[in-house]
Protein backbone atom coordinates (compact mmCIF):
# COMPACT_ATOMS: atom_id res chain seq x y z
CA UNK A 1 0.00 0.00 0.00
CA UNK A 2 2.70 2.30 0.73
CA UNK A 3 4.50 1.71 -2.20
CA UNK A 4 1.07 2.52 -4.50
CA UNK A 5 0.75 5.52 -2.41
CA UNK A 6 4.32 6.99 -3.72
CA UNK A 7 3.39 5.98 -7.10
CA UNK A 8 0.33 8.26 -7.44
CA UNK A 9 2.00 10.99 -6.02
CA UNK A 10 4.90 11.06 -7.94
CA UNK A 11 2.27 10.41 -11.30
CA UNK A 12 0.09 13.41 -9.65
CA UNK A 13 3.16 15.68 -9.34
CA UNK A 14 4.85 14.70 -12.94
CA UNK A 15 1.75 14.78 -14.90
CA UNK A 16 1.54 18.55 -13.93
CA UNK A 17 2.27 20.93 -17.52
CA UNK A 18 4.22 23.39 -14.60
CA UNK A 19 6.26 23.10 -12.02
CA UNK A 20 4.30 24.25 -8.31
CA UNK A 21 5.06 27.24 -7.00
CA UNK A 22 7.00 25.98 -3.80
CA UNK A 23 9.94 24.63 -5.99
CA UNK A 24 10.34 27.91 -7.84
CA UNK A 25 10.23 29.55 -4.11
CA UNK A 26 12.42 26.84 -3.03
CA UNK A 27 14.62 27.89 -6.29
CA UNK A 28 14.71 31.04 -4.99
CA UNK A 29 15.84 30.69 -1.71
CA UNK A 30 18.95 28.08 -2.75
CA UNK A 31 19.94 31.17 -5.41
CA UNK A 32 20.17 33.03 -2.95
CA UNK A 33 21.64 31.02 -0.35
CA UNK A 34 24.07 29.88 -2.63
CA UNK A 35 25.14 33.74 -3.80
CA UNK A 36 25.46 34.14 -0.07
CA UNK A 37 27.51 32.01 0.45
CA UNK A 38 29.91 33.10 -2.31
CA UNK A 39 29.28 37.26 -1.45
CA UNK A 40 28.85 37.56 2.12
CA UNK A 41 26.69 39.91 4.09
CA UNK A 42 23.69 41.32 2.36
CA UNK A 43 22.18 38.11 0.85
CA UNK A 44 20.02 37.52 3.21
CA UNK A 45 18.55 40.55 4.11
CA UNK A 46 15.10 40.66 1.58
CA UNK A 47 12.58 42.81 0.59
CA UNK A 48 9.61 41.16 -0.31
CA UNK A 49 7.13 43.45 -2.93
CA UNK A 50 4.12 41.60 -4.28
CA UNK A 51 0.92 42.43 -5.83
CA UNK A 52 -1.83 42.58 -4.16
CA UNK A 53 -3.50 39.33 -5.94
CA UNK A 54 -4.05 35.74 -5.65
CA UNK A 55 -1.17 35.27 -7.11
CA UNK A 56 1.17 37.68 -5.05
CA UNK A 57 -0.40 37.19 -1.93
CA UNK A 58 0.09 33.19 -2.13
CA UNK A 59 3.38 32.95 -3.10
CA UNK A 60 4.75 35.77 -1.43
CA UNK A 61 3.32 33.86 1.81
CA UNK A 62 4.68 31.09 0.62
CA UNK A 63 8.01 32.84 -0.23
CA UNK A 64 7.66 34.18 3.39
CA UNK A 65 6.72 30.42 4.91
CA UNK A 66 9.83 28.98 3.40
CA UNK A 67 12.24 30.70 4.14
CA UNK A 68 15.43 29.13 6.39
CA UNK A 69 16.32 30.52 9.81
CA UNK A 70 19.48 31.61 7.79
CA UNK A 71 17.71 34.56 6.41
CA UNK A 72 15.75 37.29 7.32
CA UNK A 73 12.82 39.36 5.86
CA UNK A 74 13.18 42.91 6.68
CA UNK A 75 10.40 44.46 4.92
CA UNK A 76 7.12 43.19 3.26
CA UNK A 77 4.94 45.30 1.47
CA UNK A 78 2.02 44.67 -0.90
CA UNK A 79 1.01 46.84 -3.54
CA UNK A 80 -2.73 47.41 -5.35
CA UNK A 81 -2.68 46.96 -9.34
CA UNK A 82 -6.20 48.30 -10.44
CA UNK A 83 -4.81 47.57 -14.26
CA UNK A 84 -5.90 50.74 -15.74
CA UNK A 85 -3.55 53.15 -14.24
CA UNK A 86 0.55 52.92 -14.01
CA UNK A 87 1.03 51.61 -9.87
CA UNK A 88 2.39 54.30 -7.60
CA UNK A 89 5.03 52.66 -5.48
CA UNK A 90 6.32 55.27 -3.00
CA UNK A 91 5.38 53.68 0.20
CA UNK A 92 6.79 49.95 -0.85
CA UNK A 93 10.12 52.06 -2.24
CA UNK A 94 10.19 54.03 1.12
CA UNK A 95 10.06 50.74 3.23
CA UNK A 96 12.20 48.78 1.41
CA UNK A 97 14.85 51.67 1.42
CA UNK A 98 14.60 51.93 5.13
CA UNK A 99 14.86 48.54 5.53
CA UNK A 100 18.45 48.52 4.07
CA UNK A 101 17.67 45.41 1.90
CA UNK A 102 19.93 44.62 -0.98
CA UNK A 103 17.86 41.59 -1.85
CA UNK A 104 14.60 42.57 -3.27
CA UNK A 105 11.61 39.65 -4.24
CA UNK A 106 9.55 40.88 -6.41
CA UNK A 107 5.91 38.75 -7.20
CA UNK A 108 4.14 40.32 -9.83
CA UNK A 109 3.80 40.60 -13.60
CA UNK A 110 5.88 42.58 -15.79
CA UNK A 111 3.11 45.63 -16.62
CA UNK A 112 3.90 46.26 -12.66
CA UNK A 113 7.64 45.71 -12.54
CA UNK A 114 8.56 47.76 -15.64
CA UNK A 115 7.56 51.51 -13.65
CA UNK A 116 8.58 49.60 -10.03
CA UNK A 117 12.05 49.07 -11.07
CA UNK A 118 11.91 52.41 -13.06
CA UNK A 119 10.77 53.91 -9.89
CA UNK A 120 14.13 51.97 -7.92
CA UNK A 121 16.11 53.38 -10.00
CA UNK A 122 15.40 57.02 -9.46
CA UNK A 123 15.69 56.26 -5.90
CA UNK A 124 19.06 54.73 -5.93
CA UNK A 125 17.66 50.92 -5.78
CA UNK A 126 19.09 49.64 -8.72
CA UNK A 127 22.33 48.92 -9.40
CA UNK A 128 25.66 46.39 -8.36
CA UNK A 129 24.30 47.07 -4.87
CA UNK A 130 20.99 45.37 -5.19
CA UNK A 131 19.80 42.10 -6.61
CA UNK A 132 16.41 41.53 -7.60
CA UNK A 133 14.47 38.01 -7.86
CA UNK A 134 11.42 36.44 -8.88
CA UNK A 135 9.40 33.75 -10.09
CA UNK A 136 8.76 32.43 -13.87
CA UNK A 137 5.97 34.85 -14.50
CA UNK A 138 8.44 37.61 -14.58
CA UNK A 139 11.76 36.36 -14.62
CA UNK A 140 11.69 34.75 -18.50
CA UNK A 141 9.92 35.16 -21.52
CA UNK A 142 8.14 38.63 -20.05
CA UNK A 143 11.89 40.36 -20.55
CA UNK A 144 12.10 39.69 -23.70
CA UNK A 145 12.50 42.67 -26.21
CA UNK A 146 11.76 44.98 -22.84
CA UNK A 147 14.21 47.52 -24.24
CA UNK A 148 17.38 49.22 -23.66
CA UNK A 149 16.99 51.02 -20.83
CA UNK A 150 15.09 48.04 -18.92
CA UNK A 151 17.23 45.77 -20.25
CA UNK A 152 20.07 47.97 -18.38
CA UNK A 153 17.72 48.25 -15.38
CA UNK A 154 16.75 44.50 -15.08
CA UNK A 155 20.52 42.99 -15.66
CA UNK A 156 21.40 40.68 -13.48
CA UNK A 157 18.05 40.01 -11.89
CA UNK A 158 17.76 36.95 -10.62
CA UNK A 159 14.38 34.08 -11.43
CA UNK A 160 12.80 30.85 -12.28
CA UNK A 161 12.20 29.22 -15.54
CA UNK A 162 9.66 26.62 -16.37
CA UNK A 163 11.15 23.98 -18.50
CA UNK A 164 8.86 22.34 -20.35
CA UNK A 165 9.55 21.89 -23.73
CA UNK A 166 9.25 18.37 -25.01
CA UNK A 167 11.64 16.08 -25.17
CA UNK A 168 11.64 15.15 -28.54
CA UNK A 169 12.18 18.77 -29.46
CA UNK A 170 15.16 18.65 -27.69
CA UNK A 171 16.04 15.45 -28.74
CA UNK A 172 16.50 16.37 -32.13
CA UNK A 173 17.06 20.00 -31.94
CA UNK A 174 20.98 19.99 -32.85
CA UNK A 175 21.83 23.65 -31.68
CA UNK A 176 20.41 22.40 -28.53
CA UNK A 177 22.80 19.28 -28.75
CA UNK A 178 26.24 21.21 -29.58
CA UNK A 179 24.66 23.68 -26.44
CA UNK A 180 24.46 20.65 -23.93
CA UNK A 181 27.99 19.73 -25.15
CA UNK A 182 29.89 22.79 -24.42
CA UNK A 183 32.01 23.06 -21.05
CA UNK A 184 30.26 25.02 -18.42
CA UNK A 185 33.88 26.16 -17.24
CA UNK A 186 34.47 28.31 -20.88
CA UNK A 187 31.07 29.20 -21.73
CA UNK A 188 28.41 29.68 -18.30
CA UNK A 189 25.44 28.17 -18.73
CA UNK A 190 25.79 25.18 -21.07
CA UNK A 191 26.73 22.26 -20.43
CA UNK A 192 24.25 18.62 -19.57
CA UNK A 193 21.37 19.36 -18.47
CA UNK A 194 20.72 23.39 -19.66
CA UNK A 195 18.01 24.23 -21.27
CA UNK A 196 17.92 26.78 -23.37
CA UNK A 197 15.53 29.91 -22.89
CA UNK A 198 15.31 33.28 -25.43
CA UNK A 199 15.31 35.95 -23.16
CA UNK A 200 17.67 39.01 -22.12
CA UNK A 201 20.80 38.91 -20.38
């Protein structure tokens, strides 16, 4: 019985067309830790922002839920996006500038983030200072073809990716291939395993 009992969760959890939300949190978190590790102080210090939606509410609880003893949020704020007007963000800037955090986690849609992180960066909250992360909704294909200046703005900024492409795409896709075969060491981000996603640096 046990044994059946793995087997339809693991068929429950694979049969899914994207991943849950907890592993992209849980993504999060181990980027983090893991830059942390490497940078020192300042890591793990975050600023959570998130729209004020089911989706930002739930996952930046569940951002908030999961995260180790090892860090520390310093400032939450949530923000409303009534979709008809550009968001005004000067109390969640004000907080999360008080707070000191370098770290900022950001849970909302790109037609929010594009005047938040304008916003940052007339305040001084963008830049080799500050790192910015979030989940798959923003963090791939929604920054693509963003622009120069955004492009300049969002560099660097940390996120999730789904990967689900099928595997006989990848299979037989031969740039994908030579990509998989490259070493890691010369050029960052191939190697087994990769996947590869068309988005901005």
């Amino acid at each position: 019985y046990p044994l059946r009992r793995q087997r339809q969760m693991c068929i429950r959890d694979s049969s899914r067309s994207y991943t849950p939300g907890s592993r992209h949190v849980r993504s999060m978190l181990a980027a983090l830790d893991h830059f942390g590790t490497l940078s020192g102080p300042g890591w793990r210090d975050i600023a959570v922002v998130s729209v004020a939606s089911v989706y930002g509410i739930n996952y930046s609880e569940l951002f908030v839920h999961l995260v180790p003893d090892n860090f520390q949020i310093i400032a939450y704020q949530q923000f409303i996006h009534d979709y008809y007007s550009v968001p005004n963000f000067d109390v969640e800037l004000q907080e999360v500038s008080r707070s000191g955090a370098r770290v900022i986690c950001f849970i909302a849609f790109s037609d929010s983030f594009f005047p938040f992180i304008m916003e940052a960066n007339d305040r001084g909250l963008v830049g080799e200072n500050y790192v910015y992360i979030s989940m798959d909704g923003l963090a791939c294909d929604e920054l693509s073809g963003i622009g120069e200046e955004l492009e300049h703005l969002t560099r660097g900024m940390l996120g999730t990716c789904q990967d689900v492409e099928p595997f006989s795409v990848l299979a037989t896709n031969p740039f994908t291939e030579r990509w998989q075969q490259l070493d890691p060491d010369e050029y960052p981000g191939t190697g087994p395993g990769t996947c590869l996603l068309y988005t901005s640096d």
